[in-house]
Protein backbone atom coordinates (compact mmCIF):
# COMPACT_ATOMS: atom_id res chain seq x y z
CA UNK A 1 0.00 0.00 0.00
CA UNK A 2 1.25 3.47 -0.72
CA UNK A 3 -0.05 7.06 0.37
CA UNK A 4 1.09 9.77 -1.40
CA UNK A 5 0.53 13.40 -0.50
CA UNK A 6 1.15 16.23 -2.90
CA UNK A 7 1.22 19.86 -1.85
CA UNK A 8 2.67 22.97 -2.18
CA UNK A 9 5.77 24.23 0.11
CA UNK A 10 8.86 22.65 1.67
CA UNK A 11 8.67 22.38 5.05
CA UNK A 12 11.14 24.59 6.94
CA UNK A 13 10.42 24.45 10.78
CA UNK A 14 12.70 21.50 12.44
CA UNK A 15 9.62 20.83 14.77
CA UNK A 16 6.99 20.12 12.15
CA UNK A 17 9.50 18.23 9.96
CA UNK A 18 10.05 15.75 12.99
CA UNK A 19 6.28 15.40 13.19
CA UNK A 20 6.13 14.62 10.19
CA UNK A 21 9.03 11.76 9.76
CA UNK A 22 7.51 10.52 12.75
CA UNK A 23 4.41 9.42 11.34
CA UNK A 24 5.51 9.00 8.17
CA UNK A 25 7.40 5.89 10.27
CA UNK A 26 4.60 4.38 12.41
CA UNK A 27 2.58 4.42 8.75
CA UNK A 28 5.48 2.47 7.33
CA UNK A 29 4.34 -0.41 9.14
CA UNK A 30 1.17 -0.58 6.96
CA UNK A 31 2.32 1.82 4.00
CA UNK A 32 4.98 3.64 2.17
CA UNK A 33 4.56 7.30 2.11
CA UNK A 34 5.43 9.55 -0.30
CA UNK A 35 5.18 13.59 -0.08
CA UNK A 36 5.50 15.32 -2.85
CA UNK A 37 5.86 18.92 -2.46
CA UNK A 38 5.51 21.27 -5.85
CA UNK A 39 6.47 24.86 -5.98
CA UNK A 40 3.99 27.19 -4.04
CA UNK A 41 3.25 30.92 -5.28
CA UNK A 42 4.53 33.92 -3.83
CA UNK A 43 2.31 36.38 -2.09
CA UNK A 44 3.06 38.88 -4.34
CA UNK A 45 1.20 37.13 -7.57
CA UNK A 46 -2.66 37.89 -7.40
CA UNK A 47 -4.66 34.91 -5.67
CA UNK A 48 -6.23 33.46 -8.94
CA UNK A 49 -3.12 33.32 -10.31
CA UNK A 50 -1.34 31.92 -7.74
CA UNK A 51 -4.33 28.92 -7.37
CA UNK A 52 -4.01 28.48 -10.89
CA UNK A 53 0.03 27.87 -10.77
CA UNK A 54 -0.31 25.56 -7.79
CA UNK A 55 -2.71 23.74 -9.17
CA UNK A 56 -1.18 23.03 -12.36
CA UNK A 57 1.59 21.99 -10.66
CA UNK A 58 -0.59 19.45 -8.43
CA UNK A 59 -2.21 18.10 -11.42
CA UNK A 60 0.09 17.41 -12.82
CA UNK A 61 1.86 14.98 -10.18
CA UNK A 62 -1.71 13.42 -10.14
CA UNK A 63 -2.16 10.50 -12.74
CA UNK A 64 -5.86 9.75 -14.67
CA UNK A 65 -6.68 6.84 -12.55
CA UNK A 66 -5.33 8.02 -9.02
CA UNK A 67 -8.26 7.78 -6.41
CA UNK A 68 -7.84 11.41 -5.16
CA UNK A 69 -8.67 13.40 -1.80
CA UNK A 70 -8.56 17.06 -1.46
CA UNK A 71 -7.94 18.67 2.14
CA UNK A 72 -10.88 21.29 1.63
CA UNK A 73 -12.69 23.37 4.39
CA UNK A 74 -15.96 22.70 2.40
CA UNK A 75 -15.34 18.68 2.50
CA UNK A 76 -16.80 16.07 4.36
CA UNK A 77 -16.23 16.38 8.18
CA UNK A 78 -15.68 12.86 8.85
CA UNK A 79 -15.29 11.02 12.42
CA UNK A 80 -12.03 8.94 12.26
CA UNK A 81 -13.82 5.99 11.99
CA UNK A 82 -15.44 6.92 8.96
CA UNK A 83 -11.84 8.29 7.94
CA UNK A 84 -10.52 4.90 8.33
CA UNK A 85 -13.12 2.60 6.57
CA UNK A 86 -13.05 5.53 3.40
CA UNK A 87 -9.27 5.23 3.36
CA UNK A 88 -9.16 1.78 3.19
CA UNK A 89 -11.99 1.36 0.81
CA UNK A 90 -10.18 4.14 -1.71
CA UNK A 91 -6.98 2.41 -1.20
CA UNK A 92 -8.48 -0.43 -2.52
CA UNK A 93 -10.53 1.19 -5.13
CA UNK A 94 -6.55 3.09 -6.01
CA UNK A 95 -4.90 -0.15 -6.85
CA UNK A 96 -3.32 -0.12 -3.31
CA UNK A 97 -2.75 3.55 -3.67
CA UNK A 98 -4.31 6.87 -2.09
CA UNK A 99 -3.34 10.39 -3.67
CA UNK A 100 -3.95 12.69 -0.62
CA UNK A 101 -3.83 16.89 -1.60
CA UNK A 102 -3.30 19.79 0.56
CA UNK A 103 -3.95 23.13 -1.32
CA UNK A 104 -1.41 26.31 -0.70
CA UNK A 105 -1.93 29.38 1.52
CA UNK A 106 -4.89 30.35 -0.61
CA UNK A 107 -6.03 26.89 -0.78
CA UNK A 108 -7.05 24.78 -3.70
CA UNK A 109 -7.54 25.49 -7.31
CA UNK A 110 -11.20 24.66 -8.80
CA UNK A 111 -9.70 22.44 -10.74
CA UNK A 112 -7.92 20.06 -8.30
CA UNK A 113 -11.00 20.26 -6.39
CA UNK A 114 -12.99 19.09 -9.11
CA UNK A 115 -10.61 16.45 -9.93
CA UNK A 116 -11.01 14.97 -6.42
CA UNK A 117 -12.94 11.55 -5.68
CA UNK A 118 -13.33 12.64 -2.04
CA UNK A 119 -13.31 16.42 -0.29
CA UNK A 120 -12.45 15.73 3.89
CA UNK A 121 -12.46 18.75 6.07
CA UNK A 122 -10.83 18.64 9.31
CA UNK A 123 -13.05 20.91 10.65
CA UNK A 124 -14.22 24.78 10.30
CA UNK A 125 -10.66 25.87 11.38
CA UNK A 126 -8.03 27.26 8.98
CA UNK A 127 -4.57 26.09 10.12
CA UNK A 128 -1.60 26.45 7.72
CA UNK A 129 -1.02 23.67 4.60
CA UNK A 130 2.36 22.59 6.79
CA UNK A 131 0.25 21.85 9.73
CA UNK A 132 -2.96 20.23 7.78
CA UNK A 133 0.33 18.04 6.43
CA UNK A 134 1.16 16.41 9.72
CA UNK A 135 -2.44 16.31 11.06
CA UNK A 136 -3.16 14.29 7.50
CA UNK A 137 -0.71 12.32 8.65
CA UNK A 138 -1.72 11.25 11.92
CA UNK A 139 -5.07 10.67 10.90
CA UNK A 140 -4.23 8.10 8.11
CA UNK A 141 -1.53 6.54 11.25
CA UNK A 142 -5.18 6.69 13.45
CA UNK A 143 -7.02 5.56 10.35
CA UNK A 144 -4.72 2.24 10.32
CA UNK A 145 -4.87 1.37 13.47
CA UNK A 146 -9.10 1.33 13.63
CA UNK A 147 -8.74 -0.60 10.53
CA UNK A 148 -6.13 -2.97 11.93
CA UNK A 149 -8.04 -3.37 15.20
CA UNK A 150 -5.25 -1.95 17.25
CA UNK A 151 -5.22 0.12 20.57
CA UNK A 152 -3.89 3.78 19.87
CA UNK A 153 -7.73 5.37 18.95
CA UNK A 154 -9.77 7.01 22.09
């Protein structure tokens, strides 16, 4: 099995990055993870521009039968039980792969939005794309473990 997450941005604070390589090794135990990170638009480019640049570049990492989720504020708020049993269902569906996408500082293009199989929110809260990163993350680690059976889920 294989998640891959494509989004905008390199991640430059030590802290997050440790997050992140953290889960990214408790998921190797069910997965391999892959994050690929395509160039994110300066501030100083008008918005529609800059969504339309980033998500171009996302697209374009994204292949014509990838099952495909899209971090969005305007998803589906989902328990992490229903998290887990969707994930593992798409997954399946993916050929044993899940395309996850975070959206830039503005968020996500129409057109990646569009493109997505499944919208998840993570609630009405705006946090940054690096953050909604490592709490994707954890919740495909959390998503796992339901699946598995396993104690870590409260």
């Amino acid at each position: 099995m294989k998640i891959r997450i494509v989004s905008p941005g390199k991640i430059k604070e030590k802290w997050l990055a440790a997050g992140i390589d953290e889960y990214k090794k408790r998921i190797s135990k069910y997965a391999s993870v892959e994050i690929i990170e395509v160039p994110d638009s300066p501030d100083t480019i008008p918005v529609d521009r800059a969504l339309a640049k980033e998500g171009e570049a996302i697209l374009s990492k994204i292949g014509p039968s990838d099952v495909v989720w899209a971090a969005d504020l305007h998803g589906d708020l989902l328990t992490s039980e229903e998290f887990s049993k969707k994930m593992i269902s798409d997954i399946e569906k993916g050929g044993s792969v899940l395309t996850l996408v975070i959206g830039g500082s503005n968020g996500l293009d129409p057109s990646v939005v569009k493109r997505a199989d499944r919208r998840v929110a993570f609630g009405n809260i705006t946090m940054t794309h690096m953050m909604t990163r490592l709490i994707l993350l954890e919740q495909v680690y959390r998503g796992f473990k339901i699946a598995n059976g396993e104690k870590y889920h409260k």
